[in-house]
C-alpha atoms as a PDB file:
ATOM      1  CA  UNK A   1     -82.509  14.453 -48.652  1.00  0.00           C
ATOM      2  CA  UNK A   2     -80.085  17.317 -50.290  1.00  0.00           C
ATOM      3  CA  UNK A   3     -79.564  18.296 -46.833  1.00  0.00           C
ATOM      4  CA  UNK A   4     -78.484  15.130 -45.398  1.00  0.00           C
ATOM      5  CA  UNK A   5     -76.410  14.520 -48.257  1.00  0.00           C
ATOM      6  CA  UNK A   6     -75.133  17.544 -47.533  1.00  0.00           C
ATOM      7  CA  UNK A   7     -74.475  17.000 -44.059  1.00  0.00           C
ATOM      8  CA  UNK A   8     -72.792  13.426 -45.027  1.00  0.00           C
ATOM      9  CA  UNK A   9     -69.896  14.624 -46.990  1.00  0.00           C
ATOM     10  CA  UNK A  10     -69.278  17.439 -44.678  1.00  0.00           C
ATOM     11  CA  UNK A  11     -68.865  14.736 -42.167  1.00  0.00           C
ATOM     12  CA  UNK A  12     -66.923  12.934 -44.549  1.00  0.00           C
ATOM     13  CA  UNK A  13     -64.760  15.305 -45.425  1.00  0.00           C
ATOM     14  CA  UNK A  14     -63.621  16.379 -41.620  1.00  0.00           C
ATOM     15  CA  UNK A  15     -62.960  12.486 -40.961  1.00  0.00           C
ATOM     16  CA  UNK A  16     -60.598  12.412 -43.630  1.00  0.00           C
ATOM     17  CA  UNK A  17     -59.144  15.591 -42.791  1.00  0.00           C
ATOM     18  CA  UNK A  18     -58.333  14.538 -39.652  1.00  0.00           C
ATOM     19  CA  UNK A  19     -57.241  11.430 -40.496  1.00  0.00           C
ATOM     20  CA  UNK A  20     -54.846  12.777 -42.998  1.00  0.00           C
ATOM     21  CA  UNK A  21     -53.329  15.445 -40.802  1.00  0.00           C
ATOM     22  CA  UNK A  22     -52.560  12.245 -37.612  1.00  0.00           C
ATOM     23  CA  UNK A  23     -50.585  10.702 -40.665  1.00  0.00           C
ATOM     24  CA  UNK A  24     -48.713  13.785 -41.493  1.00  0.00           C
ATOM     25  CA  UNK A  25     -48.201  14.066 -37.796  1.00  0.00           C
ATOM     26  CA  UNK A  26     -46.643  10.614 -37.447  1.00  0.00           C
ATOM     27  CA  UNK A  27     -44.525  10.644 -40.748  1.00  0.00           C
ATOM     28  CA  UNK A  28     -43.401  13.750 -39.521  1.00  0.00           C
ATOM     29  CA  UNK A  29     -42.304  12.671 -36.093  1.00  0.00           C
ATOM     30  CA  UNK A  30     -40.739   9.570 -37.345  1.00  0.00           C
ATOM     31  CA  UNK A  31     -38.454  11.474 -39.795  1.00  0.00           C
ATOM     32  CA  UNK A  32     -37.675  13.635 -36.720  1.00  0.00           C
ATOM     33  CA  UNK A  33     -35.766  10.873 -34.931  1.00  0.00           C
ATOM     34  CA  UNK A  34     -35.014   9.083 -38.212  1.00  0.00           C
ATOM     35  CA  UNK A  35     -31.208  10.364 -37.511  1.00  0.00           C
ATOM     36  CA  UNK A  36     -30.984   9.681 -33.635  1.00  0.00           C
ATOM     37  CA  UNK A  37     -28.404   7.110 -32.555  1.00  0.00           C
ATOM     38  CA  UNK A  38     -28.940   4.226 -30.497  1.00  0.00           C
ATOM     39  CA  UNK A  39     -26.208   4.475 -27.063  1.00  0.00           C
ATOM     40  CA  UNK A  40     -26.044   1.717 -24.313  1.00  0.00           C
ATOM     41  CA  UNK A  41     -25.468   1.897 -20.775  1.00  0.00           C
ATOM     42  CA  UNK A  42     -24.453  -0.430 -18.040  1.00  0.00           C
ATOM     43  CA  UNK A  43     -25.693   0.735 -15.110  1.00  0.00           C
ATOM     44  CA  UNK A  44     -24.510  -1.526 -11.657  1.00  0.00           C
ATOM     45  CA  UNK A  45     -26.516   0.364  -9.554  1.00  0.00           C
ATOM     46  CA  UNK A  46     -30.821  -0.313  -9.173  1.00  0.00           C
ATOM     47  CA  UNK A  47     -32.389   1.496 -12.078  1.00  0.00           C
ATOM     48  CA  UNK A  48     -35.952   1.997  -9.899  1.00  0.00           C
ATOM     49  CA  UNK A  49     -37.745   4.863 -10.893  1.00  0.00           C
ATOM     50  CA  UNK A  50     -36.704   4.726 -14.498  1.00  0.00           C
ATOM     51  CA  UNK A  51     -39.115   3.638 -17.049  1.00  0.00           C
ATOM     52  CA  UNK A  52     -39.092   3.942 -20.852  1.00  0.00           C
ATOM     53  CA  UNK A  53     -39.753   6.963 -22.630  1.00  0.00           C
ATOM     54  CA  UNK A  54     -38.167   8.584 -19.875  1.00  0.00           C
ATOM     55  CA  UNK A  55     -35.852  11.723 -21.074  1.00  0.00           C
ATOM     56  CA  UNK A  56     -32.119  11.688 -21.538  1.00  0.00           C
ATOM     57  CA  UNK A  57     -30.581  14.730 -20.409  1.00  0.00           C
ATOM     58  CA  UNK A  58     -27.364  16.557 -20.802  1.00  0.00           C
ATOM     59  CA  UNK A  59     -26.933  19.338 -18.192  1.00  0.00           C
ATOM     60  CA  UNK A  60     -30.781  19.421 -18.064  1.00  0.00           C
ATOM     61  CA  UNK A  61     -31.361  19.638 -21.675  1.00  0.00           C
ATOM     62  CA  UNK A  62     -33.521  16.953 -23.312  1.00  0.00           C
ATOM     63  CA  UNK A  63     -31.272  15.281 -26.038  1.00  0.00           C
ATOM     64  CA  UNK A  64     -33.077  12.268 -26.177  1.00  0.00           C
ATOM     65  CA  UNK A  65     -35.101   8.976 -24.428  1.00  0.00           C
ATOM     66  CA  UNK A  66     -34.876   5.688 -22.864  1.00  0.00           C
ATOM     67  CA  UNK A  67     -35.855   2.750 -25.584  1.00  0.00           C
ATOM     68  CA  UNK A  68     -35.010  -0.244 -23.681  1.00  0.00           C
ATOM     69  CA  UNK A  69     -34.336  -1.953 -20.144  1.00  0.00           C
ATOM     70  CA  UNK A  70     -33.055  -5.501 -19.883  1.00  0.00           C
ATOM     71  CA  UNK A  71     -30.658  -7.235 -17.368  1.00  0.00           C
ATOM     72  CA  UNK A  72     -27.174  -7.714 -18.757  1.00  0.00           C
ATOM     73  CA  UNK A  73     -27.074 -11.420 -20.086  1.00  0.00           C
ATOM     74  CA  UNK A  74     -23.408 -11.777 -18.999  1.00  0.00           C
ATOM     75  CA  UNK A  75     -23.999 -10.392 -15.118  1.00  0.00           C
ATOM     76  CA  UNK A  76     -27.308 -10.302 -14.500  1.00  0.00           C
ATOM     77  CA  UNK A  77     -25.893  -7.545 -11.410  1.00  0.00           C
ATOM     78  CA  UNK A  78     -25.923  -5.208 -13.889  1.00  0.00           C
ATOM     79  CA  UNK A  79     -28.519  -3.070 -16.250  1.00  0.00           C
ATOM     80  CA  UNK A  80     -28.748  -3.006 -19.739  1.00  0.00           C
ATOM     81  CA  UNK A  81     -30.155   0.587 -21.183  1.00  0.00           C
ATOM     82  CA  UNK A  82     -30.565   1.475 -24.025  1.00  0.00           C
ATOM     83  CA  UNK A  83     -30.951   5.182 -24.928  1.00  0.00           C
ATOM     84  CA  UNK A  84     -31.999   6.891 -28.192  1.00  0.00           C
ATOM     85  CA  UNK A  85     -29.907   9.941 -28.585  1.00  0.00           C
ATOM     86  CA  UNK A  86     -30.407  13.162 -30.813  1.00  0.00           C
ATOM     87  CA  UNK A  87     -27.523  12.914 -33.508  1.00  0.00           C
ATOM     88  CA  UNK A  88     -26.255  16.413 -32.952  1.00  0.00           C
ATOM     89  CA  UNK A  89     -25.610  15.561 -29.033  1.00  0.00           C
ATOM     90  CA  UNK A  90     -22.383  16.008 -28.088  1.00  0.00           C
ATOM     91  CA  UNK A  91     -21.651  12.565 -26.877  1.00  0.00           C
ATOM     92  CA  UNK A  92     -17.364  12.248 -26.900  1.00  0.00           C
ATOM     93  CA  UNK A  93     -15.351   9.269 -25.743  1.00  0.00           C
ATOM     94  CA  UNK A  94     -15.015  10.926 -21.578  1.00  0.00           C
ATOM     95  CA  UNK A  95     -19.149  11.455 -22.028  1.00  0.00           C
ATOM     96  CA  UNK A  96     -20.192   9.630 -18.682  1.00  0.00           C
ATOM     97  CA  UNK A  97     -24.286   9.289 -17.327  1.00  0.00           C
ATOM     98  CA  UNK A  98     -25.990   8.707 -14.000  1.00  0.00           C
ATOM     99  CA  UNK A  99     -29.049   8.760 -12.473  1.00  0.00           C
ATOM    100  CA  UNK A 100     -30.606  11.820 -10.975  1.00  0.00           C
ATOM    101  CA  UNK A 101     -33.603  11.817  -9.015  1.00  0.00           C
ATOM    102  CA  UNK A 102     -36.500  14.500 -10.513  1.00  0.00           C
ATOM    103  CA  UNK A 103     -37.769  16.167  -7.137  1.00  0.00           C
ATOM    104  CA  UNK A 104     -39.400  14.182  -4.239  1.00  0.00           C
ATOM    105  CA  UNK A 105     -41.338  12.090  -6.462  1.00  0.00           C
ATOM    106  CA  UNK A 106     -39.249   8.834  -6.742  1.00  0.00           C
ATOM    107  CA  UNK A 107     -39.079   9.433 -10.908  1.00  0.00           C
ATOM    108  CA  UNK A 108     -35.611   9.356 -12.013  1.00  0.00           C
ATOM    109  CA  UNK A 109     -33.927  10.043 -15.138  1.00  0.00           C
ATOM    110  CA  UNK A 110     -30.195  10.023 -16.878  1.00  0.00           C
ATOM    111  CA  UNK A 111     -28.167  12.865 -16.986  1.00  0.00           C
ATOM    112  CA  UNK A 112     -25.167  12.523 -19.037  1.00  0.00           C
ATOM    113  CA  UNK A 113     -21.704  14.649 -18.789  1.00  0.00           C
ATOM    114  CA  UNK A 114     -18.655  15.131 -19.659  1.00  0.00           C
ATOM    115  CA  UNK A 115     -17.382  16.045 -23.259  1.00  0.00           C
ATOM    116  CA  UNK A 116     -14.315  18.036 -22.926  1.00  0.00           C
ATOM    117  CA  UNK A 117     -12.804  15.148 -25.530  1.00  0.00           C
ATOM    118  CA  UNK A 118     -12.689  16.308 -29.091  1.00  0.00           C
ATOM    119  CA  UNK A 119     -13.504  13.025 -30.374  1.00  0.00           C
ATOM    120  CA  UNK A 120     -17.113  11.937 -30.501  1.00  0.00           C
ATOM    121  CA  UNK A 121     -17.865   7.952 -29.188  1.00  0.00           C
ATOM    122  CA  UNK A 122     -19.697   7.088 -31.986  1.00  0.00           C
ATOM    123  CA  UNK A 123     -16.220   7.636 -34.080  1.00  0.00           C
ATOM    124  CA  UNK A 124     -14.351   5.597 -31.745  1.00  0.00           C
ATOM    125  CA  UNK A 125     -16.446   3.265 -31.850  1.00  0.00           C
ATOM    126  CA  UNK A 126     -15.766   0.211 -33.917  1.00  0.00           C
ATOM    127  CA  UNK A 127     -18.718  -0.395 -36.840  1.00  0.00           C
ATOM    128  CA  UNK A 128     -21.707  -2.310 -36.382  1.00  0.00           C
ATOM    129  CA  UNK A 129     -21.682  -2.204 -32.455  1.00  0.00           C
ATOM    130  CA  UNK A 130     -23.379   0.174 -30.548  1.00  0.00           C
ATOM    131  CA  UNK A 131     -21.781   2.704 -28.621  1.00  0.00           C
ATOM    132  CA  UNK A 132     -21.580   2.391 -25.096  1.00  0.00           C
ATOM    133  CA  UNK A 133     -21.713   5.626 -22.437  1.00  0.00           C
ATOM    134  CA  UNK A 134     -19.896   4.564 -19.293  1.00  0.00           C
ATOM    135  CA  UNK A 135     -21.853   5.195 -16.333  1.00  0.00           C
ATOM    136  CA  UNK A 136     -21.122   6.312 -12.609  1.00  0.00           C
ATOM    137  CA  UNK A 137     -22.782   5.886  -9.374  1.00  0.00           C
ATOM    138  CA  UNK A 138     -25.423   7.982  -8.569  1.00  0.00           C
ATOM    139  CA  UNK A 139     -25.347  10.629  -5.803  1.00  0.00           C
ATOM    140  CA  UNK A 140     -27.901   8.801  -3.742  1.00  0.00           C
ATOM    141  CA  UNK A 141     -26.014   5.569  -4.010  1.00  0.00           C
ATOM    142  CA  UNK A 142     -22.867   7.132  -3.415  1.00  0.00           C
ATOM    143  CA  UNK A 143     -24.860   8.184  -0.043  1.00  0.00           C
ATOM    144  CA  UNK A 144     -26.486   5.603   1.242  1.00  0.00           C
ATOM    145  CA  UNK A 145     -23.365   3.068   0.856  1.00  0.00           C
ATOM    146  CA  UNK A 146     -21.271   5.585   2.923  1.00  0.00           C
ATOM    147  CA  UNK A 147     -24.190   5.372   5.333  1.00  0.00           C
ATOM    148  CA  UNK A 148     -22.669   2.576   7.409  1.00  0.00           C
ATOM    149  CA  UNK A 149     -18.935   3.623   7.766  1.00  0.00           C
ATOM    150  CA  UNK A 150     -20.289   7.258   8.850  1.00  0.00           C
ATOM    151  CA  UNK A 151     -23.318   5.151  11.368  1.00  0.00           C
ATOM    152  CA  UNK A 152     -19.917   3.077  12.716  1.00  0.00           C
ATOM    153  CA  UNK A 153     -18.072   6.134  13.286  1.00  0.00           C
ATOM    154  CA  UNK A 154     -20.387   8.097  15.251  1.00  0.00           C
ATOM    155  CA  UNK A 155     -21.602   4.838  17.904  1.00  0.00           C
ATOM    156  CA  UNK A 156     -17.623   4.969  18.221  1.00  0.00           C
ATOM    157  CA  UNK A 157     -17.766   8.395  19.487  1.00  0.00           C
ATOM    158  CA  UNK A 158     -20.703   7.879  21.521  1.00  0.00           C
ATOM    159  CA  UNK A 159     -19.262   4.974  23.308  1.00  0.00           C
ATOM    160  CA  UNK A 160     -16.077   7.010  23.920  1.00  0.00           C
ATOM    161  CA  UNK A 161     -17.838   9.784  25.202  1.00  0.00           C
ATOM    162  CA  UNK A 162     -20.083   7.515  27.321  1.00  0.00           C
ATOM    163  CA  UNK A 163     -16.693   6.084  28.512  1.00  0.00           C
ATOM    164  CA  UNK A 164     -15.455   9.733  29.631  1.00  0.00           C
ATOM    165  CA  UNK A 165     -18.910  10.964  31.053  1.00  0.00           C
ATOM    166  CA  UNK A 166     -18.905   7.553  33.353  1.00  0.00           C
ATOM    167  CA  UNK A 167     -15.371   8.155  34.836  1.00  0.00           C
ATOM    168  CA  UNK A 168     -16.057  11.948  35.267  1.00  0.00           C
ATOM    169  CA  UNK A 169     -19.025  10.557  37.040  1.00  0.00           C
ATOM    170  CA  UNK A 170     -17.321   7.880  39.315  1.00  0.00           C
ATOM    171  CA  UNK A 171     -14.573  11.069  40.411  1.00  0.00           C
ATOM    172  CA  UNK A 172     -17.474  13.459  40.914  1.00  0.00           C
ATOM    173  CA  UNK A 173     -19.653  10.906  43.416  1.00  0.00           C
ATOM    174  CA  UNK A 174     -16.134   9.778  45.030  1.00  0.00           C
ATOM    175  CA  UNK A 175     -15.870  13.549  45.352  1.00  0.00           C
ATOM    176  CA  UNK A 176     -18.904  14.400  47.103  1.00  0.00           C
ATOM    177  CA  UNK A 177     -18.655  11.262  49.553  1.00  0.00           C
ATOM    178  CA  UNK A 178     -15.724  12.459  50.186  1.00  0.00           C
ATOM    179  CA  UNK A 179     -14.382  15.845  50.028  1.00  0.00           C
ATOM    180  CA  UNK A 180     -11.475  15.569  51.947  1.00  0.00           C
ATOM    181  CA  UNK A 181      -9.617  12.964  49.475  1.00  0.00           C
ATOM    182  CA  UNK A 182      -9.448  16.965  47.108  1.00  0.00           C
ATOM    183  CA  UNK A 183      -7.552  18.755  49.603  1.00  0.00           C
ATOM    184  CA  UNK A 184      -5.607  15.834  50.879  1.00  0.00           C
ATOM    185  CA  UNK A 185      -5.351  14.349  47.868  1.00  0.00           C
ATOM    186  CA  UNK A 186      -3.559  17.725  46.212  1.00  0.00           C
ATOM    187  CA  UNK A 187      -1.596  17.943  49.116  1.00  0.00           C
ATOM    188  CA  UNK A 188      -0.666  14.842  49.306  1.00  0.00           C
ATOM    189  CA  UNK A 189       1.015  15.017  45.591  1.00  0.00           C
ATOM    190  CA  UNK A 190       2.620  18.289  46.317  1.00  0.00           C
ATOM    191  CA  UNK A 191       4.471  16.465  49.360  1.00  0.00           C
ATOM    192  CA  UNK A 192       5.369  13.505  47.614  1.00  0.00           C
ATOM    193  CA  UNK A 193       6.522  15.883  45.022  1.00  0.00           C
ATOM    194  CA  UNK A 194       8.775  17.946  47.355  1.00  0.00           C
ATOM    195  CA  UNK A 195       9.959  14.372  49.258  1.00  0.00           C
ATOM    196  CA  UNK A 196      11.898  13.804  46.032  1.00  0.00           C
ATOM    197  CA  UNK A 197      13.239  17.036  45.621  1.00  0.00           C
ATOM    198  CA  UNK A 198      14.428  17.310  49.294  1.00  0.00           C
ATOM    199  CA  UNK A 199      15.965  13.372  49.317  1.00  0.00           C
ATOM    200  CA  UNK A 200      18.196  14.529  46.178  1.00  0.00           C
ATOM    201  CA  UNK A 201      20.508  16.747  48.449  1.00  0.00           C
ATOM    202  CA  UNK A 202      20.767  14.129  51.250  1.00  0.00           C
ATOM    203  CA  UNK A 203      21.880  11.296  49.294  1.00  0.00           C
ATOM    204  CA  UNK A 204      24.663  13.413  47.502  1.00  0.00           C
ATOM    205  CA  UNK A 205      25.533  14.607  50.989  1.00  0.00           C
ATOM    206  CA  UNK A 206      25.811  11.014  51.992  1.00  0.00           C
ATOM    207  CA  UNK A 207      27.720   9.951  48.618  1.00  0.00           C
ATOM    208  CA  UNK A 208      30.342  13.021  49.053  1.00  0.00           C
ATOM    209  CA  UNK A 209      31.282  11.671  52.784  1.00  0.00           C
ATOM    210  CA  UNK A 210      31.604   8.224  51.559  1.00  0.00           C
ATOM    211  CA  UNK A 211      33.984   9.524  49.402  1.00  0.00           C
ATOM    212  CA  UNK A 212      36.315  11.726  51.934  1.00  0.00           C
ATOM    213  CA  UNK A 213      35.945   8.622  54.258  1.00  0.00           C
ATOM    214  CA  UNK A 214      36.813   6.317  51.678  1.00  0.00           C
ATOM    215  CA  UNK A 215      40.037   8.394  50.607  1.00  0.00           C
END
């Protein structure tokens, strides 16, 4: 009996432990982001590949997470994030985010920059709203919505060039029915050409003798 007593607060004794040091844990990490400030971003772009909990990132460094992801109420176009920020992260009034694709994998998350401004958004902004980081088109979306204009260019060249190839075509094959219509054809032009030449002489000739006669 001493022994399973024994054995019983041991057991006891661990449980507690454990529990204990999961509610240090917690406390802990909640008075870790008991100073981080809540941002919001309106993104008009598709925010697939984004879910919450995802990391915030400015030039790659983790300064925070994604806490929320609604449709905007007012344009329903556009999404509503909200973003739980690290209070030291230097987010100014220029501070701008996107979305950047992680690898091949489809999983995205928001990468903000900018900063050069001395003055920190939260300071501009007026008290009891929540700041909001301005947001840009991705790279991807900036891509695929040039897509078309570049996809109409190039079938314009094509049908230019198919234009060209088919009327060096109809020249060659009138060529090689034909042969003569090349030398003739060159001489042909060079006569005509010396035709006008020679006729300039003979009507000033003509236009001189009229005169004399004329006198």
């Amino acid at each position: 009996m001493e022994t399973d007593r024994h054995y019983f607060f041991e057991g006891l004794f661990i449980i507690v432990l454990s529990v204990g040091a999961a509610l240090a844990f917690v406390w802990l990490s909640g008075s870790a982001h008991r100073d981080d400030v809540l941002y919001r971003i309106h993104f008009d772009e598709s925010v697939s590949g984004l879910s919450l909990g995802d990391p915030v990132k400015f030039r790659g460094v983790d300064i925070g997470t994604v806490k929320a992801m609604n449709l905007d109420a007012a344009d329903p176009q556009r999404v509503q994030v909200d973003v739980a920020l690290r209070k030291d992260a230097p987010v100014k009034t220029d501070t701008k985010a996107s979305l950047k694709l992680k690898g091949i994998t489809g999983v995205v998350f928001i990468e903000l920059n900018g900063g050069a401004d001395a003055k920190t958004l939260v300071a501009a902004t007026p008290e009891g709203q929540i700041p909001e980081i301005p947001s840009e088109k991705s790279t991807l979306t900036t891509l695929v919505e040039a897509l078309p204009k570049a996809l109409d260019r190039f079938l314009a060249i094509e049908n230019q060039t198919k234009k060209v190839l088919s009327d060096v075509g109809a020249v060659t094959s009138d060529i090689k029915e034909n042969p003569s219509r090349l030398i003739f054809g060159s001489k042909s032009k060079k006569n005509g050409s010396n035709e006008k030449t020679g006729s300039a002489p003979k009507d000033r000739t003509a236009s001189r003798r009229q005169d004399e006669t004329g006198q």
